[in-house]
N, C-alpha and C. Protein backbone atom coordinates (compact mmCIF):
# COMPACT_ATOMS: atom_id res chain seq x y z
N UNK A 1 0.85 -1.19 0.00
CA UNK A 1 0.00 0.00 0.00
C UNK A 1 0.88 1.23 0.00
N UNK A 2 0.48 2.41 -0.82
CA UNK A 2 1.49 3.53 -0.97
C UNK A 2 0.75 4.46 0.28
N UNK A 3 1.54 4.56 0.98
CA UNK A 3 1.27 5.45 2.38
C UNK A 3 0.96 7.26 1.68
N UNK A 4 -0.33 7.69 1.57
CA UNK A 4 -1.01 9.08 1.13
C UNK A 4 -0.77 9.74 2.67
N UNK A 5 0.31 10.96 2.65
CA UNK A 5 -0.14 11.29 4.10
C UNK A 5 -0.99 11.95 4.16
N UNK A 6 -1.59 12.66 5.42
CA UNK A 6 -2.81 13.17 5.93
C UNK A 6 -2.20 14.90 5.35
N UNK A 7 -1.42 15.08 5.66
CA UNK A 7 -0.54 16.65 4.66
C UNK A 7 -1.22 16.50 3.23
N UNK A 8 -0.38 15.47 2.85
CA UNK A 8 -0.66 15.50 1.06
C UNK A 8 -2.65 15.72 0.34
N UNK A 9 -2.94 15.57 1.45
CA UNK A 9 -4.55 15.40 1.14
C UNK A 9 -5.36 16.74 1.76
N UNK A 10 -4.70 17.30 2.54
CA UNK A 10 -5.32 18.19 3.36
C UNK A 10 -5.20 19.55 2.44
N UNK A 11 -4.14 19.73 2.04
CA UNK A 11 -4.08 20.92 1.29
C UNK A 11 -4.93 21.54 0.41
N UNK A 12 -5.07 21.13 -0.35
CA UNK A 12 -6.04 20.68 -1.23
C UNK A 12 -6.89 21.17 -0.81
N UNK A 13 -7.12 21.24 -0.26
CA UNK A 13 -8.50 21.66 0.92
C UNK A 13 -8.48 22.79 0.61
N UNK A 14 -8.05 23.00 0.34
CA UNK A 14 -7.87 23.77 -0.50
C UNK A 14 -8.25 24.84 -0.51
N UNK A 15 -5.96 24.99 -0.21
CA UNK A 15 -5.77 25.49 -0.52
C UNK A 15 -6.46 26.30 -1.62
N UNK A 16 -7.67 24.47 -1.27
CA UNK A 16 -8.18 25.23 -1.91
C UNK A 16 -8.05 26.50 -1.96
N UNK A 17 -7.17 26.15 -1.06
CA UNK A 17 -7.20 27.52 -0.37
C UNK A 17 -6.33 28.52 -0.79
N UNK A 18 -5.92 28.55 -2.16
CA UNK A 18 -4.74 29.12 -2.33
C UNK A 18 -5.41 29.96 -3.04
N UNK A 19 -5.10 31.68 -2.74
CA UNK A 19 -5.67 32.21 -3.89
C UNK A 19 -5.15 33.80 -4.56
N UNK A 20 -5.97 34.27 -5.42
CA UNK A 20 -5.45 35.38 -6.15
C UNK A 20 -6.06 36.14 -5.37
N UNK A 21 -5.14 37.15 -5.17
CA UNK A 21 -5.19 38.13 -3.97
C UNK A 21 -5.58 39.56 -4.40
N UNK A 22 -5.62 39.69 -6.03
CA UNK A 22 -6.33 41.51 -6.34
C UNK A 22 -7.48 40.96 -6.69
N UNK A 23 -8.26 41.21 -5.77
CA UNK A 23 -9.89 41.51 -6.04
C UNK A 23 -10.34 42.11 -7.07
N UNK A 24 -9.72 43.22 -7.54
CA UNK A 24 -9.78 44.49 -8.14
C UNK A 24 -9.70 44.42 -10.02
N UNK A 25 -9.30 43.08 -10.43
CA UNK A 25 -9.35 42.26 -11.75
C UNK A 25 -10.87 41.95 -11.85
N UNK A 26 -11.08 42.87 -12.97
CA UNK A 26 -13.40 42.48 -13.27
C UNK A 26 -13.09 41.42 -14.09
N UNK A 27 -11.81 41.15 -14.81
CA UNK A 27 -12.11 40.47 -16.23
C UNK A 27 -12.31 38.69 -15.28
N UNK A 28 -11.28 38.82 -14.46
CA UNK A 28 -11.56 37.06 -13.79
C UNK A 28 -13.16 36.74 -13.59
N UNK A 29 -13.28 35.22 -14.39
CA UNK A 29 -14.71 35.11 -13.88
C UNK A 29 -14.17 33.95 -11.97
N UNK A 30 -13.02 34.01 -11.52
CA UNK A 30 -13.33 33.37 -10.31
C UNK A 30 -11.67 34.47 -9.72
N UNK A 31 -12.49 35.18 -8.55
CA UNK A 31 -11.53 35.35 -7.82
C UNK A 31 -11.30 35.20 -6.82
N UNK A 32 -9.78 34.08 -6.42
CA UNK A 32 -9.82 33.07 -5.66
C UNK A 32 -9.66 34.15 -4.02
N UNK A 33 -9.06 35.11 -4.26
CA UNK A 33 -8.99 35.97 -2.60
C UNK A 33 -10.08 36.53 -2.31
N UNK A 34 -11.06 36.80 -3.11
CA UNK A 34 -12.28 36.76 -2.78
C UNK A 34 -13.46 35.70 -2.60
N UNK A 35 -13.38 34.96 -3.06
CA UNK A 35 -13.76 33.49 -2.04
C UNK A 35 -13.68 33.05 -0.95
N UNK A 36 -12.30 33.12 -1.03
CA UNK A 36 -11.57 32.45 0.06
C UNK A 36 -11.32 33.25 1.64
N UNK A 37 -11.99 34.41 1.28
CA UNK A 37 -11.98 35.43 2.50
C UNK A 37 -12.79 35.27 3.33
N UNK A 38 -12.56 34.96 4.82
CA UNK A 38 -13.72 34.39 5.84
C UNK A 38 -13.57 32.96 5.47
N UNK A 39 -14.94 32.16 5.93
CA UNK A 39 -14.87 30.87 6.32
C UNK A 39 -15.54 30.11 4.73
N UNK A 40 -14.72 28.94 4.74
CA UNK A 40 -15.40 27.82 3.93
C UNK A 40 -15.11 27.05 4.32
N UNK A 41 -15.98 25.90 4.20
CA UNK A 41 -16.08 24.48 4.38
C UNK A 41 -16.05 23.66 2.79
N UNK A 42 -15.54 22.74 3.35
CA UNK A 42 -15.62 21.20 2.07
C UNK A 42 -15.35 19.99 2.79
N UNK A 43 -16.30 19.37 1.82
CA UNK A 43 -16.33 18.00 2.43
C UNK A 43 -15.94 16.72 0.75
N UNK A 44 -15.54 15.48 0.76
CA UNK A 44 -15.13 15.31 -0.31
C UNK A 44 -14.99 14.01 -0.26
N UNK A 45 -14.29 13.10 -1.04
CA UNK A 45 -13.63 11.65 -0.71
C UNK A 45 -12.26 11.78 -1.51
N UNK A 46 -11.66 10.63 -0.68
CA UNK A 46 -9.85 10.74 -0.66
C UNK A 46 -10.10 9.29 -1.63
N UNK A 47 -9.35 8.70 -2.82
CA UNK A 47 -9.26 7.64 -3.07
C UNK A 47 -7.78 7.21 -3.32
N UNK A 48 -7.41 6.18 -2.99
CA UNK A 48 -6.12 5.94 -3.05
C UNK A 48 -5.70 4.48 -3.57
N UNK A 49 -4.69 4.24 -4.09
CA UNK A 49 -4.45 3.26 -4.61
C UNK A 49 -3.93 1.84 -3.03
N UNK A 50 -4.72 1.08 -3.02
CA UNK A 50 -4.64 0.01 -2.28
C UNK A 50 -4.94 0.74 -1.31
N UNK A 51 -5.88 0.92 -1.00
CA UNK A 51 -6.41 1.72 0.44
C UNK A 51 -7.86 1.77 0.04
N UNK A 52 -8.60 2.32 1.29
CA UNK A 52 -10.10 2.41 1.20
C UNK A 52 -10.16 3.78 0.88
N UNK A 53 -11.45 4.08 0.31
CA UNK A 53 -11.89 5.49 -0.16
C UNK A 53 -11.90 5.97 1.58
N UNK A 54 -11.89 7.45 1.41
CA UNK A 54 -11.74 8.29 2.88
C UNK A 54 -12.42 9.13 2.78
N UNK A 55 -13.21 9.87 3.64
CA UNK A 55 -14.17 10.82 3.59
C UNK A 55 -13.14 11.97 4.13
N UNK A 56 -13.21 13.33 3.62
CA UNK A 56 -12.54 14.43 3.96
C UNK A 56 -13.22 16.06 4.04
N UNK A 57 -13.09 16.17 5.65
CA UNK A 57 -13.53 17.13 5.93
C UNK A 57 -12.51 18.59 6.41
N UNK A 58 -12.85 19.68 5.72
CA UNK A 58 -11.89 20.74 6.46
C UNK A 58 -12.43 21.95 5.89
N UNK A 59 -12.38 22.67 6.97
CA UNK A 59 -12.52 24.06 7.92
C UNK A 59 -11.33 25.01 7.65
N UNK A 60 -11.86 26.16 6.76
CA UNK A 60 -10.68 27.15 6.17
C UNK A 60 -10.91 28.08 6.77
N UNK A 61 -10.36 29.44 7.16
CA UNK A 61 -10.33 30.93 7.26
C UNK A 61 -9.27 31.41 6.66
N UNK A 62 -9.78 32.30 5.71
CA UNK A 62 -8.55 33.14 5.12
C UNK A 62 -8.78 34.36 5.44
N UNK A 63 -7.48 35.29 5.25
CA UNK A 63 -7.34 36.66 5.25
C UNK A 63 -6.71 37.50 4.57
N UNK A 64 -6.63 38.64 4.32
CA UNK A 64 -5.82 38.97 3.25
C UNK A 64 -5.13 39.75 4.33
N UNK A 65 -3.77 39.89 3.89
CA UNK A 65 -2.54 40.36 4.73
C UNK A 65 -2.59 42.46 4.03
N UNK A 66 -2.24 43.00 5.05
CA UNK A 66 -1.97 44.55 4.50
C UNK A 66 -1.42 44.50 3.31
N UNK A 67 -0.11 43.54 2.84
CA UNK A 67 0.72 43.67 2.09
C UNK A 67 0.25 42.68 0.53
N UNK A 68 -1.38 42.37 0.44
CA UNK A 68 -1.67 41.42 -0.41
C UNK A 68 -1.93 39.95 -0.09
N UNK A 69 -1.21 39.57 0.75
CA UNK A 69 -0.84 37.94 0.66
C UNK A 69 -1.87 37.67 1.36
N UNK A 70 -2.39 36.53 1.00
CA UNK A 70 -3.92 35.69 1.68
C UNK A 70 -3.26 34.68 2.37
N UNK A 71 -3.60 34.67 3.60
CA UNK A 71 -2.91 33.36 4.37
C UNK A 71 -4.64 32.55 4.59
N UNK A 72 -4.14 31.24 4.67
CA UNK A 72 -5.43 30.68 4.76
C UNK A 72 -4.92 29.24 5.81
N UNK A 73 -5.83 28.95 7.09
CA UNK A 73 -5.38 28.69 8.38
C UNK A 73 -6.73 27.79 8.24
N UNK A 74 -6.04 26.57 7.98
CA UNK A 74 -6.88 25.28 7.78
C UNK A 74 -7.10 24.06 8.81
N UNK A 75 -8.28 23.36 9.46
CA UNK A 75 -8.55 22.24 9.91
C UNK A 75 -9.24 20.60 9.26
N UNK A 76 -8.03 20.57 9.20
CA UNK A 76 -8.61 19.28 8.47
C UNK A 76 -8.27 17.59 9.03
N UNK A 77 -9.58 17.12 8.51
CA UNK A 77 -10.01 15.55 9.15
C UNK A 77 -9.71 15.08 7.77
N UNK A 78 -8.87 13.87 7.78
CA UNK A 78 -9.46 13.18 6.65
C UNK A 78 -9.67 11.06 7.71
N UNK A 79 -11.36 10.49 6.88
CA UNK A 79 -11.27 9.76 7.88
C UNK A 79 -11.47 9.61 9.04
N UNK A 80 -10.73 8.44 9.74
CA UNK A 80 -10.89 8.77 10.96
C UNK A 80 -9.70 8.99 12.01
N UNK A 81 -8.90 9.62 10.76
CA UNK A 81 -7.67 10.42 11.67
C UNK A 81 -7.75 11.66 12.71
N UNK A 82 -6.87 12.17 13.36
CA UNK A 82 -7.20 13.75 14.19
C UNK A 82 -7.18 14.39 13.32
N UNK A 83 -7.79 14.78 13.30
CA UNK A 83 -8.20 16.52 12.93
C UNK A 83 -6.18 17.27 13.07
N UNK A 84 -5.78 18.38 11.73
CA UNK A 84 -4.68 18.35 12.17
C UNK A 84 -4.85 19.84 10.82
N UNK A 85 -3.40 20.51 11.91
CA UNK A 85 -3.79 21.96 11.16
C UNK A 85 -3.27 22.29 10.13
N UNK A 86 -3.26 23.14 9.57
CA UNK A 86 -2.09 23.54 8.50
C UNK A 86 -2.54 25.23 7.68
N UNK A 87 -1.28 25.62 7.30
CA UNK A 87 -1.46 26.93 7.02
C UNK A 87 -1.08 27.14 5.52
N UNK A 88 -1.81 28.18 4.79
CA UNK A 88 -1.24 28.66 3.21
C UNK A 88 -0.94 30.13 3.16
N UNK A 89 -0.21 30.55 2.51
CA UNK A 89 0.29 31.49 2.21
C UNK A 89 0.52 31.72 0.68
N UNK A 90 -0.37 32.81 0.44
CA UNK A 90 -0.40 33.01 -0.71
C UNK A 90 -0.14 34.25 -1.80
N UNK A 91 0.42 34.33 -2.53
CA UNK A 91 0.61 36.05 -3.29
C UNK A 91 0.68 35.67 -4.97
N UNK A 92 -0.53 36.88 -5.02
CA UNK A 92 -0.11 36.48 -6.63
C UNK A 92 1.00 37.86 -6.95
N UNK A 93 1.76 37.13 -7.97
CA UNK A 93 2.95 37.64 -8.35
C UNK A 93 2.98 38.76 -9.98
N UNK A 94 1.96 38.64 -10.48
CA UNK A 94 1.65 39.08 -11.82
C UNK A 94 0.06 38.55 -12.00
N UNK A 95 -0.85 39.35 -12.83
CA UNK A 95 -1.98 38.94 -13.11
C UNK A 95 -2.22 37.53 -13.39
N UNK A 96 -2.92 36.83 -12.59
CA UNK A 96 -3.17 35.16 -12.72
C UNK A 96 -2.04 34.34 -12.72
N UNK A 97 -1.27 34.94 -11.40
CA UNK A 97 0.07 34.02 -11.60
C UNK A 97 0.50 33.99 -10.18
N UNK A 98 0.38 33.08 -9.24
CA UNK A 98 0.81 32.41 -7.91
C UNK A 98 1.87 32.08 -6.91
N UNK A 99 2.39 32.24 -6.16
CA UNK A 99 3.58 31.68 -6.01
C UNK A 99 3.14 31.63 -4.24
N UNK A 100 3.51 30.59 -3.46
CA UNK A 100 2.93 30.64 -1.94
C UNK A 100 3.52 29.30 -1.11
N UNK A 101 3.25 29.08 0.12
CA UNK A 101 3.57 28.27 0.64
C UNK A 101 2.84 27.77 1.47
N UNK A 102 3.02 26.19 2.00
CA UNK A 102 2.12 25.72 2.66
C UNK A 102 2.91 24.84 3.82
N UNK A 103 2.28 25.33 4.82
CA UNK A 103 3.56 24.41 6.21
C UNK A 103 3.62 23.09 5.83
N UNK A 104 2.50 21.83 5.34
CA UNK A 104 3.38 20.61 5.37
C UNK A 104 4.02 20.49 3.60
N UNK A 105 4.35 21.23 3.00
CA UNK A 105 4.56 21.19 1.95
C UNK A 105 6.35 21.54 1.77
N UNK A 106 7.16 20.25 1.03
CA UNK A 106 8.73 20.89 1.05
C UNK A 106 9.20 21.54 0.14
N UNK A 107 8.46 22.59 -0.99
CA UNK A 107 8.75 24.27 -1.58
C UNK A 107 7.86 24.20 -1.57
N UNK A 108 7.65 25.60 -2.49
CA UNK A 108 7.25 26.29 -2.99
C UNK A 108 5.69 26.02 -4.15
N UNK A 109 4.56 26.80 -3.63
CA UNK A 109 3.51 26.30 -4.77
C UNK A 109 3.90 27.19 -5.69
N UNK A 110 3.23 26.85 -7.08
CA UNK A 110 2.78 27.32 -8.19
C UNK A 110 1.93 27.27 -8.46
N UNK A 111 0.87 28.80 -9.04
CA UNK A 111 -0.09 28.85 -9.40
C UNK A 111 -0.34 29.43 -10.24
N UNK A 112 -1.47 29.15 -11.67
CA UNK A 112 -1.94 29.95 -12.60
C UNK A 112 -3.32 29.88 -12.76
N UNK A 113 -4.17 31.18 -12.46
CA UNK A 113 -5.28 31.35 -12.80
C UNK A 113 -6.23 31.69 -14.63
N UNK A 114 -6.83 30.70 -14.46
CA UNK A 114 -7.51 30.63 -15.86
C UNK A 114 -8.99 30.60 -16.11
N UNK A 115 -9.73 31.95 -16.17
CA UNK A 115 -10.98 32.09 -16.12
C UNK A 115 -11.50 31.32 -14.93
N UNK A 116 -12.15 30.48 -14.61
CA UNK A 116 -12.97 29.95 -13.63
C UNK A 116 -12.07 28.54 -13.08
N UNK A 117 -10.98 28.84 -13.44
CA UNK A 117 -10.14 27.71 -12.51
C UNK A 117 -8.59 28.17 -12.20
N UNK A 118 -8.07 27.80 -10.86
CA UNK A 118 -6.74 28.60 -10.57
C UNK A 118 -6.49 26.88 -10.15
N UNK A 119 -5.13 26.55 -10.55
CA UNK A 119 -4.28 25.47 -10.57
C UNK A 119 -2.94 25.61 -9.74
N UNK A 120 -3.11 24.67 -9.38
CA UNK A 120 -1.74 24.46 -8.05
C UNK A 120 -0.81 23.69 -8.34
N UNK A 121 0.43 23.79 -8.04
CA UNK A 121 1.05 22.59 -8.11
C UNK A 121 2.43 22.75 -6.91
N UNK A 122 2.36 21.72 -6.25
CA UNK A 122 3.37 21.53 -5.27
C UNK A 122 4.01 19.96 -5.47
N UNK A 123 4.66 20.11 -4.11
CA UNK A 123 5.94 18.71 -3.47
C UNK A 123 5.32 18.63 -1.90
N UNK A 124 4.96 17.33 -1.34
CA UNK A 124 4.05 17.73 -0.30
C UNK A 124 5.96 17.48 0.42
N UNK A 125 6.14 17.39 1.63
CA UNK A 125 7.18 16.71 2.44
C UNK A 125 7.38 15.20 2.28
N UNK A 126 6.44 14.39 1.83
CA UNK A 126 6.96 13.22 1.98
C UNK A 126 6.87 12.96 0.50
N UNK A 127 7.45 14.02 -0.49
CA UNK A 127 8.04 14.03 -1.51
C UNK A 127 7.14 12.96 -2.67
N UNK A 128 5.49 13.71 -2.03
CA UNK A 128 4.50 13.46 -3.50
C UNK A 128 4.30 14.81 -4.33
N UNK A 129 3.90 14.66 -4.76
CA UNK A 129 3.53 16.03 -6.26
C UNK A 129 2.05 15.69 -6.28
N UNK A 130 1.28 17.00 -6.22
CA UNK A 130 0.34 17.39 -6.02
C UNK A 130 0.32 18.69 -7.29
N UNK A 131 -1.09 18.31 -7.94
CA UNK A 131 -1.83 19.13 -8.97
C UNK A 131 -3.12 19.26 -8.42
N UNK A 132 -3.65 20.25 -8.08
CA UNK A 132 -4.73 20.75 -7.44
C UNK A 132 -5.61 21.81 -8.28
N UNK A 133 -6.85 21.30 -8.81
CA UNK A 133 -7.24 22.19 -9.94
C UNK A 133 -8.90 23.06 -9.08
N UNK A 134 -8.88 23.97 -8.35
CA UNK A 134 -9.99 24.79 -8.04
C UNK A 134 -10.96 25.56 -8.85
N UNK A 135 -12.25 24.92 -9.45
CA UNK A 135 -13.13 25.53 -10.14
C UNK A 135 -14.73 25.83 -9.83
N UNK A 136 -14.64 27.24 -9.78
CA UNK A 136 -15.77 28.50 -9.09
C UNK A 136 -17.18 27.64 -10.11
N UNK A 137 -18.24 27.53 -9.15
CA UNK A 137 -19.16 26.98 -9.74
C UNK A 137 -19.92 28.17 -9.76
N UNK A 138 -21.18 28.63 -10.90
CA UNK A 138 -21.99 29.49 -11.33
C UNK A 138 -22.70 30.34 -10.16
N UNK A 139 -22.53 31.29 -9.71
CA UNK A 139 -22.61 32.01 -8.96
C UNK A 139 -21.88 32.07 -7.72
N UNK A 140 -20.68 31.45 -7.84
CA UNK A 140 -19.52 32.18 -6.65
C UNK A 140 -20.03 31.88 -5.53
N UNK A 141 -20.49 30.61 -5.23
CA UNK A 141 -20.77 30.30 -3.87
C UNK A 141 -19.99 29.15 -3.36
N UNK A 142 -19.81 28.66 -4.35
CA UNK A 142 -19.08 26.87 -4.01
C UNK A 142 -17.85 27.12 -5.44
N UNK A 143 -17.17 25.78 -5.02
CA UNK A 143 -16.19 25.70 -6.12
C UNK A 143 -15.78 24.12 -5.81
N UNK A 144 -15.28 23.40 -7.37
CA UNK A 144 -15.36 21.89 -7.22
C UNK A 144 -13.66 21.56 -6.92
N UNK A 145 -13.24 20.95 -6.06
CA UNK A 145 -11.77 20.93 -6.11
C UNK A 145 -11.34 19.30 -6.50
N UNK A 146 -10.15 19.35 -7.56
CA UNK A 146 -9.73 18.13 -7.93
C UNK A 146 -8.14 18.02 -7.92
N UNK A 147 -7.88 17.29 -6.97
CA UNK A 147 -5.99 16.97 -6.80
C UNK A 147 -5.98 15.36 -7.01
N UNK A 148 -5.22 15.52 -8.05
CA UNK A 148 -4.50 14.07 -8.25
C UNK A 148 -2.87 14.56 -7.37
N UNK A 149 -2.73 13.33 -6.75
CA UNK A 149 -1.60 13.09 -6.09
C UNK A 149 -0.29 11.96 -6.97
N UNK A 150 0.64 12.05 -6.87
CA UNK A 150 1.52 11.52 -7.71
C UNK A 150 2.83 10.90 -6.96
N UNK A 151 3.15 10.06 -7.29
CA UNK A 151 4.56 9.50 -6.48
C UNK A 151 5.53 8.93 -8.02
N UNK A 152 6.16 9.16 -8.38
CA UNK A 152 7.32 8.85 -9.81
C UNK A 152 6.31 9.06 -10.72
N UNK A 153 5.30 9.96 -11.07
CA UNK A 153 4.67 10.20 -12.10
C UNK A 153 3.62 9.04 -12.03
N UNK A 154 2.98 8.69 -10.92
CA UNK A 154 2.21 7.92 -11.12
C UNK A 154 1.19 8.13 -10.46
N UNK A 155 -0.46 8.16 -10.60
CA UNK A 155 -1.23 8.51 -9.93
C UNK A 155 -1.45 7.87 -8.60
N UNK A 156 -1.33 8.30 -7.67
CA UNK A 156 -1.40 7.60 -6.14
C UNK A 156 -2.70 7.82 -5.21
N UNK A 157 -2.93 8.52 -5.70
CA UNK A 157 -4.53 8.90 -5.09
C UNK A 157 -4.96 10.29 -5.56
N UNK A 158 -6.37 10.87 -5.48
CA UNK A 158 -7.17 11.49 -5.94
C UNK A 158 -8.33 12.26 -4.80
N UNK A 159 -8.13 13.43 -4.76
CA UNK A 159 -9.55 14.03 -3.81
C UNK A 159 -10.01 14.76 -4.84
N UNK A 160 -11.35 14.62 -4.15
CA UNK A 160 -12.57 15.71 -5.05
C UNK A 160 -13.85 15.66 -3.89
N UNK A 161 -13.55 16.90 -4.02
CA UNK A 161 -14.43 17.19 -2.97
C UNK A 161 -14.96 18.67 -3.09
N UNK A 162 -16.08 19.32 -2.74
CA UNK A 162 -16.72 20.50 -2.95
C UNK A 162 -16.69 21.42 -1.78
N UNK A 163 -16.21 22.49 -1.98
CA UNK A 163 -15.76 23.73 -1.20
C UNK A 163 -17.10 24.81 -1.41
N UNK A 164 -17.77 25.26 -0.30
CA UNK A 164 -19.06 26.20 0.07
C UNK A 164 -18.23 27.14 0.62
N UNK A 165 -18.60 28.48 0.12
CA UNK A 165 -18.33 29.73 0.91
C UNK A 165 -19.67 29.75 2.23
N UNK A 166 -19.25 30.12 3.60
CA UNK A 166 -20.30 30.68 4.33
C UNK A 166 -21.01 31.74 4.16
N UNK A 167 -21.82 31.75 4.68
CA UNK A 167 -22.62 33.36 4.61
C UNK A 167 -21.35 34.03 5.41
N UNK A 168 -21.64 35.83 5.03
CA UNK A 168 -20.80 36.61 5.54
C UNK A 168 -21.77 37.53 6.28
């Protein structure tokens, strides 16, 4: 069985939570620092190769920093593991273009925003590769999140799971 850690799955969560931080772009039809500001929830399933499907739950708050950067301060269950925290940090660097970090993650994300989907890509710590694709569903309330996980270029597991903005 290829050991998915509870990091590699949580992010996603995304980072969902990862997002574009000028509001102030009309042409984006999804803008991810405006989503992601205040609370969302998602709930989802983890599937993994030689393992059981996993139910995944996590609890976001983001904020936008004076200086731009959206940090986003995550609780996430996947299963019936603890509950376990983790943080994103995020700045976009040029119009629809990402660059951020995530505590269980060993560099640096990459991100590019494309009309109604902003794409991730990291190295979690226990040195899987993660593609994380976040897409704003028709009226900016929810958004569908899809990370394939990877170990030597090979698919190792998969979340998809749906992210709700709260009322504000």
């Amino acid at each position: 069985m290829i050991a998915v850690s509870r990091r590699a799955l949580a992010l996603p969560l995304v980072l969902a939570a990862s997002s574009g931080l000028h509001a102030q772009n009309a042409t984006r039809a999804f803008d991810p620092a405006a989503f992601f500001t205040g609370r969302t929830t998602s709930e989802g399933t983890l599937s993994q190769i030689f393992a059981s499907t996993k139910t995944t739950r996590v609890s976001t708050f983001g904020t936008r920093q004076r200086n731009g950067d959206m940090v986003l301060d995550q609780q996430v269950q996947i299963g019936d593991q603890p509950v376990r925290n983790r943080t994103w940090r995020l700045r976009e660097t040029s119009p629809g273009r990402f660059t951020g970090t995530i505590s269980d993650a060993a560099d640096d994300l990459e991100g590019t925003l494309s009309g109604d989907t902003l794409t991730l890509t990291y190295t979690m710590d226990n040195h899987l590769g993660v593609h994380q694709e976040i897409t704003v569903n028709p009226g900016g309330q929810s958004a569908q999140n899809v990370m394939r996980i990877k170990r030597f270029g090979i698919t190792v597991a998969r979340l998809r799971e749906t992210i709700r903005r709260e009322a504000r």
